[in-house]
C-alpha atoms as a PDB file:
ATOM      1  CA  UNK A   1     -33.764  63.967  -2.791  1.00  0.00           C
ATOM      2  CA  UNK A   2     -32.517  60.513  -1.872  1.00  0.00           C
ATOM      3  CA  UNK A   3     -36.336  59.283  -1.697  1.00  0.00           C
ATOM      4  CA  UNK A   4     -36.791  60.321  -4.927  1.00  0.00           C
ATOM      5  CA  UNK A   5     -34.394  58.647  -6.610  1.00  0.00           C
ATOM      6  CA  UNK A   6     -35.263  55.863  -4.631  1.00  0.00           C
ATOM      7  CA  UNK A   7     -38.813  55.559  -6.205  1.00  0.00           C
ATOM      8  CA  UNK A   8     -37.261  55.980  -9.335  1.00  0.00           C
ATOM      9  CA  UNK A   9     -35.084  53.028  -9.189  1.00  0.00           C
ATOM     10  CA  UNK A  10     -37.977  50.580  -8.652  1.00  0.00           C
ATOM     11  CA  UNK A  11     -40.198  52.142 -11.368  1.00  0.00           C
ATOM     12  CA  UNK A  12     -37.264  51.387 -13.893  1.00  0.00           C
ATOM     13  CA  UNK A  13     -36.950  48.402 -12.624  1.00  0.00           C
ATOM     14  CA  UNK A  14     -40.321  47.148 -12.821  1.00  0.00           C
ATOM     15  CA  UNK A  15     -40.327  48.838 -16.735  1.00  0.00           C
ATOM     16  CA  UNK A  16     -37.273  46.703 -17.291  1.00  0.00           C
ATOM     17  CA  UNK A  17     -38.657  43.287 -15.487  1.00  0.00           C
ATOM     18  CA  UNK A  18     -41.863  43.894 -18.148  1.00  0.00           C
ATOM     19  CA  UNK A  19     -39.615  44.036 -20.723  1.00  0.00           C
ATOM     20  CA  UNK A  20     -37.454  41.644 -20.038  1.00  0.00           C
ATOM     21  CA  UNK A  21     -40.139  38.943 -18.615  1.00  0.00           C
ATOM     22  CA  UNK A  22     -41.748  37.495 -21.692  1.00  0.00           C
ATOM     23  CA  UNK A  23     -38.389  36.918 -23.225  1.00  0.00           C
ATOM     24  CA  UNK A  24     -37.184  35.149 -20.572  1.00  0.00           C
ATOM     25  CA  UNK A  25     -40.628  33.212 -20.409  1.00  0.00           C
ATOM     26  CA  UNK A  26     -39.892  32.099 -24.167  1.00  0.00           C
ATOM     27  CA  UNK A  27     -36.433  30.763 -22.960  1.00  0.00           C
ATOM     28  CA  UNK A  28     -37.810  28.747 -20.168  1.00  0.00           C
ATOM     29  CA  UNK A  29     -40.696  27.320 -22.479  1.00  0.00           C
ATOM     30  CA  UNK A  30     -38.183  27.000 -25.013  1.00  0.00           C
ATOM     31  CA  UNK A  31     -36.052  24.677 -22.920  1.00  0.00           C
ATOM     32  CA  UNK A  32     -38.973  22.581 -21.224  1.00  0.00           C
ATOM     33  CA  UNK A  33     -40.639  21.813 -24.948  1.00  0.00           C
ATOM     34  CA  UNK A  34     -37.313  20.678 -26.135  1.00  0.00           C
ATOM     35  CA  UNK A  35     -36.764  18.926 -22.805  1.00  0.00           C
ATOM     36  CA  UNK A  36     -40.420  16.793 -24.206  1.00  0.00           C
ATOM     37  CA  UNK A  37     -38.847  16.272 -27.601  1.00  0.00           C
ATOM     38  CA  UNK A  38     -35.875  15.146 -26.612  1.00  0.00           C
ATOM     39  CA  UNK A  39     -37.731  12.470 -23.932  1.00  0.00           C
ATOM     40  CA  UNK A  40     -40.166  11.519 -26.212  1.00  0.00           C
ATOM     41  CA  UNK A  41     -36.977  10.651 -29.003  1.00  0.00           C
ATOM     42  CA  UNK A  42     -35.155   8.893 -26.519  1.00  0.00           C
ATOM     43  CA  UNK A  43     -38.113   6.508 -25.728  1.00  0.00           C
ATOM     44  CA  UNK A  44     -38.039   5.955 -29.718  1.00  0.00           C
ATOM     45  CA  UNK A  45     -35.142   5.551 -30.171  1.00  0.00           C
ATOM     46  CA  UNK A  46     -35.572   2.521 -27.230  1.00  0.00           C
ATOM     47  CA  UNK A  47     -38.548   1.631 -28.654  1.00  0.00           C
ATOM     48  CA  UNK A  48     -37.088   0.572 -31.752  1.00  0.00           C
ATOM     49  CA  UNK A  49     -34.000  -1.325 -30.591  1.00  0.00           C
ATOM     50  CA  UNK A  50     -36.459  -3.598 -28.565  1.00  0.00           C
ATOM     51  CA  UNK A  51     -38.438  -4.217 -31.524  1.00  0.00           C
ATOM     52  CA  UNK A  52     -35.683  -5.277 -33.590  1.00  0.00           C
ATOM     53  CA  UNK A  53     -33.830  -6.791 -30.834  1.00  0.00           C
ATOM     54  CA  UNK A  54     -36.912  -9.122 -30.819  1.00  0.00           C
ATOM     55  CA  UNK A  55     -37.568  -9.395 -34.335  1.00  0.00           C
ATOM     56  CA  UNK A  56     -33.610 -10.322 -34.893  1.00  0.00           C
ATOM     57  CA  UNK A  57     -34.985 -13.285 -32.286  1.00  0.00           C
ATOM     58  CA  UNK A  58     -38.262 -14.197 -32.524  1.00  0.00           C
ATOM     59  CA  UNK A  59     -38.317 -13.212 -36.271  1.00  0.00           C
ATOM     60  CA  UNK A  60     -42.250 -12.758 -36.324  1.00  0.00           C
ATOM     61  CA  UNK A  61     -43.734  -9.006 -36.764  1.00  0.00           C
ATOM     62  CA  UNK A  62     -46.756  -9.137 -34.558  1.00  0.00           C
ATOM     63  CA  UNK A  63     -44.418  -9.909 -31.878  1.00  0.00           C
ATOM     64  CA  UNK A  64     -42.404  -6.934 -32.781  1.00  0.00           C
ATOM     65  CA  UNK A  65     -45.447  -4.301 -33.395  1.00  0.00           C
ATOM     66  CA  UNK A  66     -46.480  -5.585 -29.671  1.00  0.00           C
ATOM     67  CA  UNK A  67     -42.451  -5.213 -28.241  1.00  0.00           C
ATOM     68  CA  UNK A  68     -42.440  -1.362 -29.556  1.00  0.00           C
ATOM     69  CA  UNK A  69     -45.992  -0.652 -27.800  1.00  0.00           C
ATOM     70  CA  UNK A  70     -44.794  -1.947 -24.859  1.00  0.00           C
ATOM     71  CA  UNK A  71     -41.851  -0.392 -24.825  1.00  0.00           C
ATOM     72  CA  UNK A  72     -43.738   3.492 -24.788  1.00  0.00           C
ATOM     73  CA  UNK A  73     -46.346   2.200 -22.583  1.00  0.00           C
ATOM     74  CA  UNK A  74     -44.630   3.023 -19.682  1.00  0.00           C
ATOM     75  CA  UNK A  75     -44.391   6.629 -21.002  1.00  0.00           C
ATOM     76  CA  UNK A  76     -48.002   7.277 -21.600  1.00  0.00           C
ATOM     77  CA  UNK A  77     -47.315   7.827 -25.662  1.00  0.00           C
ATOM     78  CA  UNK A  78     -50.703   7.450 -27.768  1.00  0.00           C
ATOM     79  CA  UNK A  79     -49.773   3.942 -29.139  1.00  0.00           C
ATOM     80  CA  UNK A  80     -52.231   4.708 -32.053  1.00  0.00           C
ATOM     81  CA  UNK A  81     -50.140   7.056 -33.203  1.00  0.00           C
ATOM     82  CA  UNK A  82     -46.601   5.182 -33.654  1.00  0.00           C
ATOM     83  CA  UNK A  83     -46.242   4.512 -36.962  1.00  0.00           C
ATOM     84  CA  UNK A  84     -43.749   1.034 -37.172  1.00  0.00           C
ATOM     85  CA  UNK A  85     -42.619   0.460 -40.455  1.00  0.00           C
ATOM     86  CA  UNK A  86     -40.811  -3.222 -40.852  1.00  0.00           C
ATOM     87  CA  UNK A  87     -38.680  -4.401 -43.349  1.00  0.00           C
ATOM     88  CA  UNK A  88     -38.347  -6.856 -45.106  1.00  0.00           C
ATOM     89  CA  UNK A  89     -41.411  -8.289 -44.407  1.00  0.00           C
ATOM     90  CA  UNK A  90     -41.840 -11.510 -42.401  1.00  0.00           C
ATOM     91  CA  UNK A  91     -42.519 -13.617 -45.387  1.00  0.00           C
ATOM     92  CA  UNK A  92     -38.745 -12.392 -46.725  1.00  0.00           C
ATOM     93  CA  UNK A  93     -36.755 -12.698 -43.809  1.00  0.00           C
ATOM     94  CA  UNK A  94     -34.372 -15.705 -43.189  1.00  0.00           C
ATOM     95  CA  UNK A  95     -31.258 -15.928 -40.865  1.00  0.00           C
ATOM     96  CA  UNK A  96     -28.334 -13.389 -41.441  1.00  0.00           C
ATOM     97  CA  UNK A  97     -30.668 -10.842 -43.385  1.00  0.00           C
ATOM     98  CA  UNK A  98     -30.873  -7.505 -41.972  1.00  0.00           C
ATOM     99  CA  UNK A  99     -34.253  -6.329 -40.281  1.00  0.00           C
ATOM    100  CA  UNK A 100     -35.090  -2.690 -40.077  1.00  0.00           C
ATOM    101  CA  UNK A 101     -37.431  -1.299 -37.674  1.00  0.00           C
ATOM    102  CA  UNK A 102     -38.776   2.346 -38.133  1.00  0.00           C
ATOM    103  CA  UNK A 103     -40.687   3.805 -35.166  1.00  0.00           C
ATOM    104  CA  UNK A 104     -42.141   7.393 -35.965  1.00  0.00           C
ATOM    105  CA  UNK A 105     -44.633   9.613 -33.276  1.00  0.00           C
ATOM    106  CA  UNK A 106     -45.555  12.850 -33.557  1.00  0.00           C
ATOM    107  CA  UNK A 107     -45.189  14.672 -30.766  1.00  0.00           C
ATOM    108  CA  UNK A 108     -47.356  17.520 -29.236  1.00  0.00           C
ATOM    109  CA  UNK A 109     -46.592  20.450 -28.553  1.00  0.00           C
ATOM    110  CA  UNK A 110     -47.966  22.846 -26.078  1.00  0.00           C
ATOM    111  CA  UNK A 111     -46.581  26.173 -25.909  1.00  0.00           C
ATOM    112  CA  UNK A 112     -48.390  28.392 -28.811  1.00  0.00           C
ATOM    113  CA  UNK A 113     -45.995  30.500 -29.459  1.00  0.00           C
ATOM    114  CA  UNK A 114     -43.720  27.677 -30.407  1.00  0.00           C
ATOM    115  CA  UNK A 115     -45.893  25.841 -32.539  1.00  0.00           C
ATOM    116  CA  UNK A 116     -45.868  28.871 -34.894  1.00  0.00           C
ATOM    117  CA  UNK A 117     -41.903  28.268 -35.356  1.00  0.00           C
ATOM    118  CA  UNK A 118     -42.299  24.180 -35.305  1.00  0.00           C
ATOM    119  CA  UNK A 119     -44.152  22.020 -36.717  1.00  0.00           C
ATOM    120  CA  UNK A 120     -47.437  20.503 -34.568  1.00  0.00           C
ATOM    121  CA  UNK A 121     -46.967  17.993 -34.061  1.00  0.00           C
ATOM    122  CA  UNK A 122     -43.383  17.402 -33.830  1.00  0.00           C
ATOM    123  CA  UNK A 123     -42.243  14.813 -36.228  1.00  0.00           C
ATOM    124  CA  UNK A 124     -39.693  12.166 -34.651  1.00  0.00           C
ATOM    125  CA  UNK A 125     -38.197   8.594 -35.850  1.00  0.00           C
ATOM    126  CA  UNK A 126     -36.014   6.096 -35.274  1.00  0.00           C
ATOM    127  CA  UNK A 127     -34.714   3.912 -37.234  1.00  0.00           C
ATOM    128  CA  UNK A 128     -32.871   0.538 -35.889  1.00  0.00           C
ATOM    129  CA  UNK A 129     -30.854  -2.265 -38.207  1.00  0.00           C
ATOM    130  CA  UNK A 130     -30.081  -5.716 -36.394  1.00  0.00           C
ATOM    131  CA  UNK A 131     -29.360  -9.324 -37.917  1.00  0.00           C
ATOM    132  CA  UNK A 132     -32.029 -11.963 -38.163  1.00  0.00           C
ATOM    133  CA  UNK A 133     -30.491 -14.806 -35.829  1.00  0.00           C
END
C-alpha cells in the first residue's frame, strides 16, 4: 500500500512540475530581458551625459556625435543605430545657452514570447540638458 502511494506522489509531482515549468520559465526570461533593457538604458543614459558634458565644453557636434559612440562602444551597442538628436545646433549655440543631447537605441529583444507583449525592438532614450561654458 505504502509503495503505491509512493508512485503516486512522484507522478503528481512531475504533472505539477509540467505545469508549473513554463510559467516559471516566463518569469526567469521575464527578469533577464528586463535585466538587458535596463543595461542597455543605463549605458544611454551615460552616453548622453558624456556627450553633453563635452558639448557644454568643446561646444562642437562632431565631437559630441563621436563622445556618445564612444561611450557604448565598450558595450558592443550597434552604433548605427543610436539616433543623437542635438539642439540647438552648433551654428546657434553661444556661452550660457542650454545644449540638449537626445540619445535613442532600440533595443533587441530575444525571447519570442515577449516580443508579442513588447515592442521589437525596444524603444529607449535619454535625454541630457547642460550649459554651454
Amino acid at each position: 500500500m505504502f509503495i503505491k502511494l509512493a508512485k503516486d506522489e512522484t507522478a503528481q509531482a512531475m504533472v505539477e512540475l509540467a505545469l508549473v515549468l513554463p510559467v516559471l520559465l516566463l518569469v526567469l526570461f521575464g527578469i533577464v530581458e528586463f535585466g538587458r533593457i535596463f543595461h542597455s538604458y543605463l549605458v544611454i543614459a551615460n552616453a548622453a551625459r558624456v556627450g553633453a558634458r563635452v558639448g557644454a565644453i568643446e561646444n562642437n557636434d562632431s565631437q559630441i556625435v563621436s563622445a556618445v559612440n564612444n561611450a557604448v562602444a565598450p558595450s558592443n551597442f550597434d552604433v548605427n543605430r543610436l539616433n543623437i538628436n542635438i539642439t540647438p545646433s552648433q551654428s546657434n549655440r553661444s556661452s550660457g545657452d542650454s545644449l540638449t543631447v537626445e540619445v535613442e537605441y532600440g533595443v533587441d529583444l530575444f525571447v519570442p514570447l515577449i516580443t508579442n507583449l513588447l515592442p521589437d525592438p525596444f524603444p529607449i532614450s535619454s535625454t541630457m540638458v547642460m550649459r554651454v561654458e
